[in-house]
N, C-alpha and C. Protein backbone atom coordinates (compact mmCIF):
# COMPACT_ATOMS: atom_id res chain seq x y z
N UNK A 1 -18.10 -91.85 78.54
CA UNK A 1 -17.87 -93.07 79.30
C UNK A 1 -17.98 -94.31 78.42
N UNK A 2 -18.86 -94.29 77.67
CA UNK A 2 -19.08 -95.47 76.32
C UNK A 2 -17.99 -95.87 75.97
N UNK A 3 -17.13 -94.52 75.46
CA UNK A 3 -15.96 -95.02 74.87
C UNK A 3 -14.78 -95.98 75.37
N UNK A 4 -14.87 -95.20 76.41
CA UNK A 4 -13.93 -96.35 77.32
C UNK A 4 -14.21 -97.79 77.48
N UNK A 5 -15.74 -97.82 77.73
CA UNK A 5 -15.94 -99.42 77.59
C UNK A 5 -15.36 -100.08 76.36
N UNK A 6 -15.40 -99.52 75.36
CA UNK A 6 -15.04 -100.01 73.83
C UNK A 6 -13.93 -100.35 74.18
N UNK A 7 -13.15 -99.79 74.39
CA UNK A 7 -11.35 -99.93 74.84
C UNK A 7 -11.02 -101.01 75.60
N UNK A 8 -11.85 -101.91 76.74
CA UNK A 8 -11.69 -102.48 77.28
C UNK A 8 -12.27 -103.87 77.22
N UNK A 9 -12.79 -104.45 75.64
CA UNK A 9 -13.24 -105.41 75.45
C UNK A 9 -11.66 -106.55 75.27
N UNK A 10 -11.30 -105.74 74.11
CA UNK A 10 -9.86 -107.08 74.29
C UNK A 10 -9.10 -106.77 75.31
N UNK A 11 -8.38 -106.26 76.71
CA UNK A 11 -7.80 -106.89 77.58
C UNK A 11 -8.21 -107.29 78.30
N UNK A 12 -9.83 -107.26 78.30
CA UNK A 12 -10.79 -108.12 79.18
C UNK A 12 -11.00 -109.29 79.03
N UNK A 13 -11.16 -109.86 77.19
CA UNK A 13 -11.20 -110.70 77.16
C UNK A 13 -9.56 -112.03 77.05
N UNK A 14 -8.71 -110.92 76.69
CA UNK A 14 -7.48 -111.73 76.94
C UNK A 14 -7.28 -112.32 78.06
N UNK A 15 -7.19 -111.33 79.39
CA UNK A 15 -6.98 -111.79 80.66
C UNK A 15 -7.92 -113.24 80.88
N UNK A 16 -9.84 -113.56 80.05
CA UNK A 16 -10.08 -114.09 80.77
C UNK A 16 -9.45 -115.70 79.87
N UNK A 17 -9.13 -115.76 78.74
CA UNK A 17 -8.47 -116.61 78.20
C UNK A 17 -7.30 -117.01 78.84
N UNK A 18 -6.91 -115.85 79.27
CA UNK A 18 -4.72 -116.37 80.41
C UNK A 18 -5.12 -117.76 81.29
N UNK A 19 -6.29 -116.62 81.71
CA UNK A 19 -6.69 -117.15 83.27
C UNK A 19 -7.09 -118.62 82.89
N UNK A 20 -8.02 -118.67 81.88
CA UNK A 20 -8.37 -119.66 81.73
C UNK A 20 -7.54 -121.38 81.22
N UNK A 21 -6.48 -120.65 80.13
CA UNK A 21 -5.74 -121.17 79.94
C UNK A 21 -4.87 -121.93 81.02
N UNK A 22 -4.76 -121.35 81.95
CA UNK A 22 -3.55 -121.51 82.80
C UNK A 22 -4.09 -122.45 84.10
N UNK A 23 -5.36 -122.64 83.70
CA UNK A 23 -6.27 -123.67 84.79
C UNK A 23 -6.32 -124.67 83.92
N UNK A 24 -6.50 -124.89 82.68
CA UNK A 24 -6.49 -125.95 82.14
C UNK A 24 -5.20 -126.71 81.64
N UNK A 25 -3.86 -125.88 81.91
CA UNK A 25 -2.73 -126.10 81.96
C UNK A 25 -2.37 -126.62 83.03
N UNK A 26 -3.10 -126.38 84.08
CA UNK A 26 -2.66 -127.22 85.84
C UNK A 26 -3.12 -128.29 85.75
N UNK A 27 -4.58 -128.04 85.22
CA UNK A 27 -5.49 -129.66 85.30
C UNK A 27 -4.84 -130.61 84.30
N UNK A 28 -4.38 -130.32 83.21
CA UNK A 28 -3.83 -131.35 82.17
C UNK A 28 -2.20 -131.70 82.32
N UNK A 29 -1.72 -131.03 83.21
CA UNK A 29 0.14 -131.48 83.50
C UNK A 29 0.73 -130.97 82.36
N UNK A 30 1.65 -132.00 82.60
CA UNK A 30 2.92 -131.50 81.36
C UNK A 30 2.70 -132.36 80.21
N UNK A 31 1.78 -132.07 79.53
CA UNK A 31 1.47 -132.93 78.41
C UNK A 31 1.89 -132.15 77.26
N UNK A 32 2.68 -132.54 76.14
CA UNK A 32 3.53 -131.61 75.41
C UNK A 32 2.49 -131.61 73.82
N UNK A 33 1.55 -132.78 74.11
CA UNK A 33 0.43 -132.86 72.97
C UNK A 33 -0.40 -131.55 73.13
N UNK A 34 -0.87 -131.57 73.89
CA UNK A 34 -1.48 -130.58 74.68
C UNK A 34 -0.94 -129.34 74.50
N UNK A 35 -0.03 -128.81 74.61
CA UNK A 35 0.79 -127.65 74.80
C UNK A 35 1.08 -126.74 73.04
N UNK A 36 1.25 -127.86 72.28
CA UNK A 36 0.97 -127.65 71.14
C UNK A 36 -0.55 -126.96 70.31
N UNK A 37 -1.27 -127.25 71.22
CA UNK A 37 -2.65 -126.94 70.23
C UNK A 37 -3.32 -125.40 71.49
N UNK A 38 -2.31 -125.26 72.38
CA UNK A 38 -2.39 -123.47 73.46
C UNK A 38 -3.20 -122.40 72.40
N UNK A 39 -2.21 -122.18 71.45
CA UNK A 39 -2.66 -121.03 70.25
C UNK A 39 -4.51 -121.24 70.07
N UNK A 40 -5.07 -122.74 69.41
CA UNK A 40 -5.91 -122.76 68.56
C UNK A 40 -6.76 -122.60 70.14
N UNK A 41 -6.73 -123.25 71.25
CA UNK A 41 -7.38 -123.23 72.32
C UNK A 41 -7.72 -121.84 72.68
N UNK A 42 -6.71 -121.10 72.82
CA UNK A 42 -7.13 -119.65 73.32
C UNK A 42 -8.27 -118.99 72.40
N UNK A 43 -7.31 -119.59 71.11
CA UNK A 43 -8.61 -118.36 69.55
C UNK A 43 -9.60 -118.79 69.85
N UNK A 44 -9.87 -119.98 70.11
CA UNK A 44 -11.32 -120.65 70.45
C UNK A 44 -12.14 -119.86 71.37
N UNK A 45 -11.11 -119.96 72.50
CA UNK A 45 -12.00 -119.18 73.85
C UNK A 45 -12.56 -117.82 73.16
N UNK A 46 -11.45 -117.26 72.84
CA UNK A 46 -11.76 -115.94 72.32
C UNK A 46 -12.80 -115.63 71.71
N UNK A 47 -12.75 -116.52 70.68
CA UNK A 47 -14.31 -116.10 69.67
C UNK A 47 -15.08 -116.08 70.63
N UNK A 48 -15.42 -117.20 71.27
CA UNK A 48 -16.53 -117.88 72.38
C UNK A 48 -16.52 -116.37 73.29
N UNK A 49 -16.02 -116.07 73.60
CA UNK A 49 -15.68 -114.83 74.46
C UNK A 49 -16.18 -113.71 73.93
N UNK A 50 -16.11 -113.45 72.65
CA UNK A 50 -16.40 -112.43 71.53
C UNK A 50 -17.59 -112.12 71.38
N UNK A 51 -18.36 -113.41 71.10
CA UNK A 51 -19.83 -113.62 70.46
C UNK A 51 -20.70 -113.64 72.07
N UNK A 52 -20.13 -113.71 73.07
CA UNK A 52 -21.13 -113.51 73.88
C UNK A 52 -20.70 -112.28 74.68
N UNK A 53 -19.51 -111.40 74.11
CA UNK A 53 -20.01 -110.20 74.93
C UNK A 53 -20.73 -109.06 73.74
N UNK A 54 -21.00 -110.04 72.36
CA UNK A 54 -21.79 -109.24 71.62
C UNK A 54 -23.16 -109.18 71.88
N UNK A 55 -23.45 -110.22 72.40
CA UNK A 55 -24.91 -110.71 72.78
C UNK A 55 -25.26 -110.19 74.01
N UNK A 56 -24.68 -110.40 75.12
CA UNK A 56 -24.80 -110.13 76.03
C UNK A 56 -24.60 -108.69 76.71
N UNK A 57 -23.27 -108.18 76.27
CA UNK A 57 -22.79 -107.11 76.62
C UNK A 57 -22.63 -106.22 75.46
N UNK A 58 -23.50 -105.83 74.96
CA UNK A 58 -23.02 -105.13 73.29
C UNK A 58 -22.18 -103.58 73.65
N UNK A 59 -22.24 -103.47 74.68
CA UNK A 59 -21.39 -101.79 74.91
C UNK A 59 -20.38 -101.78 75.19
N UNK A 60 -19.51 -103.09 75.29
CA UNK A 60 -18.46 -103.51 76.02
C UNK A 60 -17.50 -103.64 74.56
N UNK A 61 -17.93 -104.08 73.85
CA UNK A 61 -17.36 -105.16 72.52
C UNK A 61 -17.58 -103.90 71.49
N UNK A 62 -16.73 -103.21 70.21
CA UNK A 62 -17.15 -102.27 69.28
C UNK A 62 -17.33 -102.78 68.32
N UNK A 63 -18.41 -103.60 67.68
CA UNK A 63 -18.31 -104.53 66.86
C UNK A 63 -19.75 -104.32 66.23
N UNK A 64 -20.08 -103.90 64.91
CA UNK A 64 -21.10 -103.56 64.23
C UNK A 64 -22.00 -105.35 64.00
N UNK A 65 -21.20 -106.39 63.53
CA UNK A 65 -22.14 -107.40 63.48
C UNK A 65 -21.08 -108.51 64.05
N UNK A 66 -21.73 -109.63 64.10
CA UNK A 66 -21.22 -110.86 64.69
C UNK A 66 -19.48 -111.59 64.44
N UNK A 67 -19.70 -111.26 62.85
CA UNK A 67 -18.53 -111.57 62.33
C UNK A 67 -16.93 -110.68 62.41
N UNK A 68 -17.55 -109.44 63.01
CA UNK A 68 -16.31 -108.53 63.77
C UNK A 68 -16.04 -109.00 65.13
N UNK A 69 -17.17 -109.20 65.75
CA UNK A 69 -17.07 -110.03 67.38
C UNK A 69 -16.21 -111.06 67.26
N UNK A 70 -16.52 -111.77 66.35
CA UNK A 70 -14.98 -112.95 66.31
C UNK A 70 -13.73 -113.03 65.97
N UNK A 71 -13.90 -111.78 65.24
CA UNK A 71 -12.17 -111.47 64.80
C UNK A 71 -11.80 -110.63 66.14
N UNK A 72 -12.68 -109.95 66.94
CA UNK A 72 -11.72 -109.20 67.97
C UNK A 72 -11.78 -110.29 69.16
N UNK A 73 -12.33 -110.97 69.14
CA UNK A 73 -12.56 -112.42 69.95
C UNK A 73 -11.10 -113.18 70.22
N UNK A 74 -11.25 -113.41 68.55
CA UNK A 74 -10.10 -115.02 68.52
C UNK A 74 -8.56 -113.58 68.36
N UNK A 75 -8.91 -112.56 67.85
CA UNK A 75 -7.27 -111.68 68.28
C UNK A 75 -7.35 -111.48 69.57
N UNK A 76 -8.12 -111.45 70.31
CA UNK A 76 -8.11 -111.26 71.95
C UNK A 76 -7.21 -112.61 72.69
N UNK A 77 -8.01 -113.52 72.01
CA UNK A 77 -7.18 -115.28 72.65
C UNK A 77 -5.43 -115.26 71.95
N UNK A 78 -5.75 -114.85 70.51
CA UNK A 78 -4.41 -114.89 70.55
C UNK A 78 -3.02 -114.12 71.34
N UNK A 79 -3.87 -112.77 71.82
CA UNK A 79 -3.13 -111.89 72.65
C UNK A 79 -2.49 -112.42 74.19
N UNK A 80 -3.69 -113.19 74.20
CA UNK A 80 -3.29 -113.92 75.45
C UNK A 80 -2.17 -115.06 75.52
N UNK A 81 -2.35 -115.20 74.48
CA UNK A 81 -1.05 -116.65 74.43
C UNK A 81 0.21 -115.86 74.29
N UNK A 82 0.24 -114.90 73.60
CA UNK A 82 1.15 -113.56 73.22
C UNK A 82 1.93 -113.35 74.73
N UNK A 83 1.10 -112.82 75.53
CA UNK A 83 1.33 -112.40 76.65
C UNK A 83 1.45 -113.23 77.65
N UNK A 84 1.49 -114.57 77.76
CA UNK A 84 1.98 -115.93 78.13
C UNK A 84 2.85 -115.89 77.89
N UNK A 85 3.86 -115.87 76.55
CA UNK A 85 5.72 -115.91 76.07
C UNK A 85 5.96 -115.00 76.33
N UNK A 86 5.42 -113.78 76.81
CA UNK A 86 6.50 -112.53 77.10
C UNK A 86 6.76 -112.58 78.87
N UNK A 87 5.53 -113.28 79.68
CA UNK A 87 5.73 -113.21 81.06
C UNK A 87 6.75 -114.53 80.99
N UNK A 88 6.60 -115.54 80.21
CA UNK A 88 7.77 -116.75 80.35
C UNK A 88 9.29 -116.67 79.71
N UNK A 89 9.15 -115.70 78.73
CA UNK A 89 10.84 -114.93 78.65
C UNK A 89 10.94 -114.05 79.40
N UNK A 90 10.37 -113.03 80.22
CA UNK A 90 11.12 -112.32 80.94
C UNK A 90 10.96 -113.13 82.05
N UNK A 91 10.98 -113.96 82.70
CA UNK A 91 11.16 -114.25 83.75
C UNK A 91 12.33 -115.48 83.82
N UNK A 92 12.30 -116.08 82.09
CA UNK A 92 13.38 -117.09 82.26
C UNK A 92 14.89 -116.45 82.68
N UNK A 93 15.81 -117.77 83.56
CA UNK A 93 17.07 -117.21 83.91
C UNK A 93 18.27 -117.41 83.12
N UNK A 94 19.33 -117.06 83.47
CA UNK A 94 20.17 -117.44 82.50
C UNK A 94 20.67 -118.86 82.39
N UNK A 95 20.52 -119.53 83.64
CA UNK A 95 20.42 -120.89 83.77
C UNK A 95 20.12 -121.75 83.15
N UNK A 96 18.35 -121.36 82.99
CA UNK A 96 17.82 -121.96 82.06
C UNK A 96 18.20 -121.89 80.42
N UNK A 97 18.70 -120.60 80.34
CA UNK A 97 19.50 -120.79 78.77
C UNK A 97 20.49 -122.02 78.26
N UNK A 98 21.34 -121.75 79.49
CA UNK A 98 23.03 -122.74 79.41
C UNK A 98 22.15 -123.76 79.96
N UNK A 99 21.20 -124.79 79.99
CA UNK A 99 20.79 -126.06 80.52
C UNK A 99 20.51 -126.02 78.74
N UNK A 100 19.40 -125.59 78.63
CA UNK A 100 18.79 -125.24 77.28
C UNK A 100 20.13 -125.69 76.02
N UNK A 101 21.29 -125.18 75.99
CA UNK A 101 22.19 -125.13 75.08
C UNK A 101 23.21 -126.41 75.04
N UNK A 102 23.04 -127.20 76.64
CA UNK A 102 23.93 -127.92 76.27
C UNK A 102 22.95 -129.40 76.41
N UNK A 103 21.93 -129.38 75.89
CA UNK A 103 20.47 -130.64 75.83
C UNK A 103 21.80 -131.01 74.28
């Protein structure tokens, strides 16, 4: 059963970066300053996310010392932004292409 927890530290912590992301994307509008710095915001969460399910949750996270917690951390945030452009290309229409092409 251990093992499985191991397995489930990064899409746990991705999802909670989406989620999170995507509330601070409502609260801040369409600010395109903003939208630019998504990537470094998520890695952020991530680490932050990382280092306290090392602390907190050490059976959850497979991470021998602190400095592995943050690399599977901030790759967790980045996964999430990852998986942000794949739900916003597959859902874009073709519409939006031909608007897109003739800007």
């Amino acid at each position: 059963m251990e093992e499985y927890l191991n397995l489930i530290s990064v899409p746990a912590i991705a999802a909670v970066v989406y989620w999170v992301i995507n509330l601070i994307k409502y609260c801040v509008g369409e600010n395109e300053k903003f939208k630019r710095f998504i990537p470094l915001i998520a890695t952020g969460l991530g680490i932050i996310c990382g280092v306290i399910c090392y602390f907190c949750i050490p059976s959850i996270i497979s991470a021998d010392n602190v400095l592995i917690a943050i690399v599977i951390g901030g790759a967790s945030g980045l996964t999430a932004t990852g998986a942000n452009q794949i739900i916003k290309q597959l859902t874009k229409s073709d519409t939006d292409e031909t608007d897109e092409t003739k800007k």
